[in-house]
PDB file of N, CA and C in Angstrom:
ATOM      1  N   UNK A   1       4.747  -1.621  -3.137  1.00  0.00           N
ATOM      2  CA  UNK A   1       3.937  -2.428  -2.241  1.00  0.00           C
ATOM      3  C   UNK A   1       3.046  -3.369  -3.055  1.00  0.00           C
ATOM      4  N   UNK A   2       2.325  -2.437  -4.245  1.00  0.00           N
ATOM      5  CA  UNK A   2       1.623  -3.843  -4.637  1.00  0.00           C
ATOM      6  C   UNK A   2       2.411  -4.769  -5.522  1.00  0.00           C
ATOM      7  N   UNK A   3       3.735  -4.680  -6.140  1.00  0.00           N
ATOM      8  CA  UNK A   3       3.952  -5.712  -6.395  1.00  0.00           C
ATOM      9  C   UNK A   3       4.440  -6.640  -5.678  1.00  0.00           C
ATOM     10  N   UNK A   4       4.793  -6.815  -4.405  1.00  0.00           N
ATOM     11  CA  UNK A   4       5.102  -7.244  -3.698  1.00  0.00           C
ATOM     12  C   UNK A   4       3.850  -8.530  -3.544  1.00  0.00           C
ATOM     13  N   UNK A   5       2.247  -7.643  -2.832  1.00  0.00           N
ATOM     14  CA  UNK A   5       1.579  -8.146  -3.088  1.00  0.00           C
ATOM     15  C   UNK A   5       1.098  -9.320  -3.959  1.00  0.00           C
ATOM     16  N   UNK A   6       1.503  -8.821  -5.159  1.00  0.00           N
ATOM     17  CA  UNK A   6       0.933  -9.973  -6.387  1.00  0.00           C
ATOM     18  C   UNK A   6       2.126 -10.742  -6.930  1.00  0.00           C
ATOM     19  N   UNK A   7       3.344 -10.746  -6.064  1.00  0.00           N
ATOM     20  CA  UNK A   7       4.472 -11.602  -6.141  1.00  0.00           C
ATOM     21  C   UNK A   7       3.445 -12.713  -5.371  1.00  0.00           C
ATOM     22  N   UNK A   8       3.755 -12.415  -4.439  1.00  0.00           N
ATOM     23  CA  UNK A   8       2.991 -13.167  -3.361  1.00  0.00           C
ATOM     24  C   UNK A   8       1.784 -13.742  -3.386  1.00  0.00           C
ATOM     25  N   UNK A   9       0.720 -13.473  -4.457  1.00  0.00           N
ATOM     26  CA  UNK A   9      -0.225 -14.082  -4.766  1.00  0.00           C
ATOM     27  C   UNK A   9       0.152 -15.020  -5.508  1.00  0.00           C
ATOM     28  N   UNK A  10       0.933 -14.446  -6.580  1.00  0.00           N
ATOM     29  CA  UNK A  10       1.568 -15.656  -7.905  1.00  0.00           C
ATOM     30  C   UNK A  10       1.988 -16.666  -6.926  1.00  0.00           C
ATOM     31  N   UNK A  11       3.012 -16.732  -5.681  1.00  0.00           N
ATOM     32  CA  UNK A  11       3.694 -17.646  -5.359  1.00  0.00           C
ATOM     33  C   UNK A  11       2.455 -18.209  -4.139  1.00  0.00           C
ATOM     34  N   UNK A  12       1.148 -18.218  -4.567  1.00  0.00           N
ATOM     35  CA  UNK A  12       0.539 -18.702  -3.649  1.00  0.00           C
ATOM     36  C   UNK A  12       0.581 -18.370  -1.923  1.00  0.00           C
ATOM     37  N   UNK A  13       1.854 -17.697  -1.399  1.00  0.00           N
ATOM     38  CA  UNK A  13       1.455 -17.193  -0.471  1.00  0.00           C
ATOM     39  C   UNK A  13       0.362 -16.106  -0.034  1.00  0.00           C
ATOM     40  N   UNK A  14      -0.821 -16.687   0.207  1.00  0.00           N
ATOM     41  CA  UNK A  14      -1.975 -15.671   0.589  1.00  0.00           C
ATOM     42  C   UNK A  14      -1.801 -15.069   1.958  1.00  0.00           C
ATOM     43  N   UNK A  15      -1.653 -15.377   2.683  1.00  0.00           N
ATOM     44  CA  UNK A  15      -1.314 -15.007   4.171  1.00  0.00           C
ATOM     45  C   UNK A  15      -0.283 -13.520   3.707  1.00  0.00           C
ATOM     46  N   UNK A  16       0.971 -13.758   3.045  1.00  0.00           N
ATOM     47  CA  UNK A  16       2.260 -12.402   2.979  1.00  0.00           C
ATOM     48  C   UNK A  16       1.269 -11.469   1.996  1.00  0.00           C
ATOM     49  N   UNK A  17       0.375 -11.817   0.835  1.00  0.00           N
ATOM     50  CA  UNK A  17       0.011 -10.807   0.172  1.00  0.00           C
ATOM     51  C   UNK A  17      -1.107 -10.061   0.951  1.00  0.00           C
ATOM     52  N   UNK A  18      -2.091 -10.739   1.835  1.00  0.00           N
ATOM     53  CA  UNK A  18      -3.318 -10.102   2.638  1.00  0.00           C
ATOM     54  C   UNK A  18      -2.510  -9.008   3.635  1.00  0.00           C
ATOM     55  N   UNK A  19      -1.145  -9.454   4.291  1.00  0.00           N
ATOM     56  CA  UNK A  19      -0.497  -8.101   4.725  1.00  0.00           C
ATOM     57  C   UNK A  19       0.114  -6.778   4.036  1.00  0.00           C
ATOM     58  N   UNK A  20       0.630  -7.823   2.854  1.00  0.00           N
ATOM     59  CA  UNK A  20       0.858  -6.606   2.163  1.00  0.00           C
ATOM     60  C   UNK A  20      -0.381  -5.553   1.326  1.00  0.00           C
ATOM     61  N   UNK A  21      -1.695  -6.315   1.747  1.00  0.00           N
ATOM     62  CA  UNK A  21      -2.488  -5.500   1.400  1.00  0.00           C
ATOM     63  C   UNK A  21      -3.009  -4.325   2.111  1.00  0.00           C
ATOM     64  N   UNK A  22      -3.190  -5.503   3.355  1.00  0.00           N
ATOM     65  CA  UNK A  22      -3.326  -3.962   4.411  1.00  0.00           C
ATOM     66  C   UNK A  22      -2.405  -2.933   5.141  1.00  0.00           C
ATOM     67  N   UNK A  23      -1.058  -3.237   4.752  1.00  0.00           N
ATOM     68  CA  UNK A  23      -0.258  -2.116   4.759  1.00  0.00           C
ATOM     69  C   UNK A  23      -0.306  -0.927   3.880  1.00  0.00           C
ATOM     70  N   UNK A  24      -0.776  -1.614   2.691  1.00  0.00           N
ATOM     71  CA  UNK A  24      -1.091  -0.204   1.651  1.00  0.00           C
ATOM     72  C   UNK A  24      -2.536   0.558   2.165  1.00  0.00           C
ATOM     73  N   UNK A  25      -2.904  -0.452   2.623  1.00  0.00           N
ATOM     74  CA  UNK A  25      -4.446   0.323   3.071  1.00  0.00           C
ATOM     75  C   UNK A  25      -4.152   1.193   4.155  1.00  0.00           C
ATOM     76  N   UNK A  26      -3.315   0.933   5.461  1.00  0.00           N
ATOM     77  CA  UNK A  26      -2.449   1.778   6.131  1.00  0.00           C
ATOM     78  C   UNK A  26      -2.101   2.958   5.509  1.00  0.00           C
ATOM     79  N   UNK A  27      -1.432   2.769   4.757  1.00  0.00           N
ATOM     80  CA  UNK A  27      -0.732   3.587   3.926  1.00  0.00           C
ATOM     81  C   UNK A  27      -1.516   5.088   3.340  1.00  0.00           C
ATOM     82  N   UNK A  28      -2.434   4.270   3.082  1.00  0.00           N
ATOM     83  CA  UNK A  28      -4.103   5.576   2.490  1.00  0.00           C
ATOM     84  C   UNK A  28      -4.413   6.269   3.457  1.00  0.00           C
ATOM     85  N   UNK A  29      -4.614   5.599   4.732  1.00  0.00           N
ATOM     86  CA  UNK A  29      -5.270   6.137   5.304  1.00  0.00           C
ATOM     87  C   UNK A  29      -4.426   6.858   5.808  1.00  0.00           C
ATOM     88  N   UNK A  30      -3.220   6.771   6.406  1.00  0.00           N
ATOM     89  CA  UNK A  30      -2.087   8.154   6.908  1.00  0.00           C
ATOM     90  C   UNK A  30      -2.022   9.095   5.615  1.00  0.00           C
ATOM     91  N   UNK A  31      -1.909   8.981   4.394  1.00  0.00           N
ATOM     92  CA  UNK A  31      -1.759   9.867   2.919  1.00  0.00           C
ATOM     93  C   UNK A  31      -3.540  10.750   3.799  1.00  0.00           C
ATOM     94  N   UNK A  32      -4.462  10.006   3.912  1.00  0.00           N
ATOM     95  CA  UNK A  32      -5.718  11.042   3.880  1.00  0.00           C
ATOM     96  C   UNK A  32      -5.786  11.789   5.211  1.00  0.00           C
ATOM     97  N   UNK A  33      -4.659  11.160   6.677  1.00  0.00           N
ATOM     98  CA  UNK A  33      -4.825  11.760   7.494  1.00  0.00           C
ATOM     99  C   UNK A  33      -3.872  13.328   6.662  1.00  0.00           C
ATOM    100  N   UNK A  34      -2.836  13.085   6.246  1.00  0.00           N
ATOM    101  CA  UNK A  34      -1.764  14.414   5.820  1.00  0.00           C
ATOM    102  C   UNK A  34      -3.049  15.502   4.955  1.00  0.00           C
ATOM    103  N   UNK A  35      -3.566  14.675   4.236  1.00  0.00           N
ATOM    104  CA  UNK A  35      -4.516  15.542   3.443  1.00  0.00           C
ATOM    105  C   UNK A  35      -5.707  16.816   4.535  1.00  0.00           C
ATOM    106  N   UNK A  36      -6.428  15.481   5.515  1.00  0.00           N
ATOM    107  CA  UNK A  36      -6.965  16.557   6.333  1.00  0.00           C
ATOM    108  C   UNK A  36      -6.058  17.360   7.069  1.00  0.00           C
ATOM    109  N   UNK A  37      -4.496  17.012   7.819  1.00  0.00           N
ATOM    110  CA  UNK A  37      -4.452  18.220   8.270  1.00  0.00           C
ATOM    111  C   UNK A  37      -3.730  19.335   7.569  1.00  0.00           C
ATOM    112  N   UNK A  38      -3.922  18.930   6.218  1.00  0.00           N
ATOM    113  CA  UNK A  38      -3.568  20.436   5.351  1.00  0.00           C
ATOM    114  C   UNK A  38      -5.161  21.348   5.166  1.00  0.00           C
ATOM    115  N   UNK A  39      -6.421  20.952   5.806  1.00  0.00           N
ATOM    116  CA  UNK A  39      -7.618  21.378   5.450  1.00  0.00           C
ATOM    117  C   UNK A  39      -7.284  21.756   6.736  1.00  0.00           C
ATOM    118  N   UNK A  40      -6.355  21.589   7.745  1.00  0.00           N
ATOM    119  CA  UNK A  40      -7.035  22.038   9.748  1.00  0.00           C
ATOM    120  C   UNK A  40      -7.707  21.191  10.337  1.00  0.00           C
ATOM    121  N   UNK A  41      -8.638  20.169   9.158  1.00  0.00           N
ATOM    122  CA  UNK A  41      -9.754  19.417  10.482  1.00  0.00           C
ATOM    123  C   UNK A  41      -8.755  18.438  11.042  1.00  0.00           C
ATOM    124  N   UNK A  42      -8.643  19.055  12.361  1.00  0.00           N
ATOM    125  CA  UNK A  42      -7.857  17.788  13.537  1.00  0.00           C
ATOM    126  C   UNK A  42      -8.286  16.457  14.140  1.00  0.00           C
ATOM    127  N   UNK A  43     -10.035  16.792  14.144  1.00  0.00           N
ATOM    128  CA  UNK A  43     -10.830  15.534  14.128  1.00  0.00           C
ATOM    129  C   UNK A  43     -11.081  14.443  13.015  1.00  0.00           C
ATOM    130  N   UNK A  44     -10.673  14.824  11.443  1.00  0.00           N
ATOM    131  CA  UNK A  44     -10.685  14.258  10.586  1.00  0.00           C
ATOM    132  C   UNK A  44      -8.542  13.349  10.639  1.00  0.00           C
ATOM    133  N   UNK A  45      -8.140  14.444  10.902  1.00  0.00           N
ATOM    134  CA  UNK A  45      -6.801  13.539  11.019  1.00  0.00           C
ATOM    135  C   UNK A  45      -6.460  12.644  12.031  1.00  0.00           C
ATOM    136  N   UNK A  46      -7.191  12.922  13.723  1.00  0.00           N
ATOM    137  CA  UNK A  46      -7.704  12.021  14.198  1.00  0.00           C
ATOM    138  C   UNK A  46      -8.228  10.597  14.101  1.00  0.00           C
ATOM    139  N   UNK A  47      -9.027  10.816  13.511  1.00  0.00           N
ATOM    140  CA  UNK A  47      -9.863   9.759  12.781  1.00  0.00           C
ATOM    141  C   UNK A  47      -9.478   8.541  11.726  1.00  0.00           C
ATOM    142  N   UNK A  48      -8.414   9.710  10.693  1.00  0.00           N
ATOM    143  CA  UNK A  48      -7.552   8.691  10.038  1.00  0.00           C
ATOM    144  C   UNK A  48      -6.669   7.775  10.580  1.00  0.00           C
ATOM    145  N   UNK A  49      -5.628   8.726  11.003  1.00  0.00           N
ATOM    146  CA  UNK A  49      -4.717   8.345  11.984  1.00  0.00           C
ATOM    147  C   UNK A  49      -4.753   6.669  12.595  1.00  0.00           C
ATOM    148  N   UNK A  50      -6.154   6.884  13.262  1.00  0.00           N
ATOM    149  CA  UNK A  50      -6.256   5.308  14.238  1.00  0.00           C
ATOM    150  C   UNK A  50      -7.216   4.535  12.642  1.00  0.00           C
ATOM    151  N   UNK A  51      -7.510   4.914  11.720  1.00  0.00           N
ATOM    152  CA  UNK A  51      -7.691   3.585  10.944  1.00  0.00           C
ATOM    153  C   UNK A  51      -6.442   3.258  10.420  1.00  0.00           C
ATOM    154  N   UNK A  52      -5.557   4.248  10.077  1.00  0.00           N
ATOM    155  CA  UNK A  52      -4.276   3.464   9.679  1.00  0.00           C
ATOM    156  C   UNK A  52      -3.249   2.841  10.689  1.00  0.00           C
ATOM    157  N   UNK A  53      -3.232   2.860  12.076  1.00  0.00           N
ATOM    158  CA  UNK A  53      -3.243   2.123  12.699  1.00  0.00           C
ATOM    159  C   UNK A  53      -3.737   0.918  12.898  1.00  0.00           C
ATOM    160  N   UNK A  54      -5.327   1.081  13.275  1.00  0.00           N
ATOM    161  CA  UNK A  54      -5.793  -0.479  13.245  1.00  0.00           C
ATOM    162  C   UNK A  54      -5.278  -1.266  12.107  1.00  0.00           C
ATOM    163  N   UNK A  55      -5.112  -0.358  10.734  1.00  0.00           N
ATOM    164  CA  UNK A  55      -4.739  -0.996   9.621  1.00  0.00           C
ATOM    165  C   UNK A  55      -3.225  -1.890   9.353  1.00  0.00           C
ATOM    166  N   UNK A  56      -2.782  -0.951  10.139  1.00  0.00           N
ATOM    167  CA  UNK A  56      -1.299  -1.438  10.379  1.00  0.00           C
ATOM    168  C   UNK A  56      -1.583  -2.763  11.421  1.00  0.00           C
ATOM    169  N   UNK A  57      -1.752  -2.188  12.241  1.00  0.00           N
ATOM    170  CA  UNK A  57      -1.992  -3.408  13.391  1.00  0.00           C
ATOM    171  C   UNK A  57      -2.388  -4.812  12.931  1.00  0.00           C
ATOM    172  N   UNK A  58      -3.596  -4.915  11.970  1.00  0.00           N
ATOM    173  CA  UNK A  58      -3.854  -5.989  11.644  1.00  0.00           C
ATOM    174  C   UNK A  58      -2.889  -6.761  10.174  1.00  0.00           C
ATOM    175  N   UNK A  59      -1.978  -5.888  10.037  1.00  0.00           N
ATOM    176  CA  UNK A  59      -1.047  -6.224   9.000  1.00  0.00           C
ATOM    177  C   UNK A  59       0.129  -7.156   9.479  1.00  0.00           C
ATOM    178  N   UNK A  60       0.356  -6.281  10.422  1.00  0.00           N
ATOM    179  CA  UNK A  60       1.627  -6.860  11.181  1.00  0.00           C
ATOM    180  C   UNK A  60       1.183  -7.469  12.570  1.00  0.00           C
ATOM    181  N   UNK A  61       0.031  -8.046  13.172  1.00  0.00           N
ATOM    182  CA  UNK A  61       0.078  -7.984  14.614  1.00  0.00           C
ATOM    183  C   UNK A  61       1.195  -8.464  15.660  1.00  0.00           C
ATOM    184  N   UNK A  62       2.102  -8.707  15.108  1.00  0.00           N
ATOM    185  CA  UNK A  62       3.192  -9.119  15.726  1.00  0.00           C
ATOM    186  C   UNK A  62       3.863  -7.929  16.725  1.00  0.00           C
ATOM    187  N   UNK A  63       3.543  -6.799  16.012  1.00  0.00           N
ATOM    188  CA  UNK A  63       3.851  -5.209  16.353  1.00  0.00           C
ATOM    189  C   UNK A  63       3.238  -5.105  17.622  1.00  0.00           C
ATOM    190  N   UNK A  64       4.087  -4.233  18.967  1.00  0.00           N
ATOM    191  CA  UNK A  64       3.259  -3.738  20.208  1.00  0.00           C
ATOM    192  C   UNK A  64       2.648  -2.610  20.019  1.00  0.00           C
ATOM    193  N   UNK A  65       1.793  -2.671  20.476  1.00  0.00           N
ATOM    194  CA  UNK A  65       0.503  -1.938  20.861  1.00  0.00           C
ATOM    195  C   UNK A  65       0.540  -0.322  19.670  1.00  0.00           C
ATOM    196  N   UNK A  66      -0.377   0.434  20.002  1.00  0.00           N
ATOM    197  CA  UNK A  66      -0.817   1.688  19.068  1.00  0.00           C
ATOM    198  C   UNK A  66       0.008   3.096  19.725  1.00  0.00           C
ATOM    199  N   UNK A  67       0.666   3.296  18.394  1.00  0.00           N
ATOM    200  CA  UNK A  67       1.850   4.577  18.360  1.00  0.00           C
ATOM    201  C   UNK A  67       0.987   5.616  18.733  1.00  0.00           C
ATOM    202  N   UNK A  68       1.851   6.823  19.558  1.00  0.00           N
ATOM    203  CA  UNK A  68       1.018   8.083  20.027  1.00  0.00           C
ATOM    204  C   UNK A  68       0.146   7.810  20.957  1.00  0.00           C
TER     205      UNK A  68
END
């Protein structure tokens, strides 16, 4: 993902690398939802969950509406 990113910076497309940024940021935040629910907290995986959504969402908004 990030080289993708910094392809995309080199080639001056800023718009494809700012998505490919916040897909990785997506990306964290589902990795930290898996993390809480190996701890049980369901409100912490909760929580992740819809930032890596919004995260996604604003990556791609082309995408319909929020999964689950």
């Amino acid at each position: 993902m990030s080289s993708a990113m910094w392809a995309a910076i080199d080639g001056h497309r800023f718009d494809a690398a700012l998505q490919h940024h916040q897909k990785a940021a997506s990306l964290g935040h589902a990795r930290h939802a898996a993390i809480h629910g190996l701890t049980g907290d369901t409100n912490a995986v909760q929580r992740s969950l819809g930032h890596a959504q919004d995260a996604l969402d604003r990556a791609d908004p082309g995408t319909p509406g929020r999964c689950g």
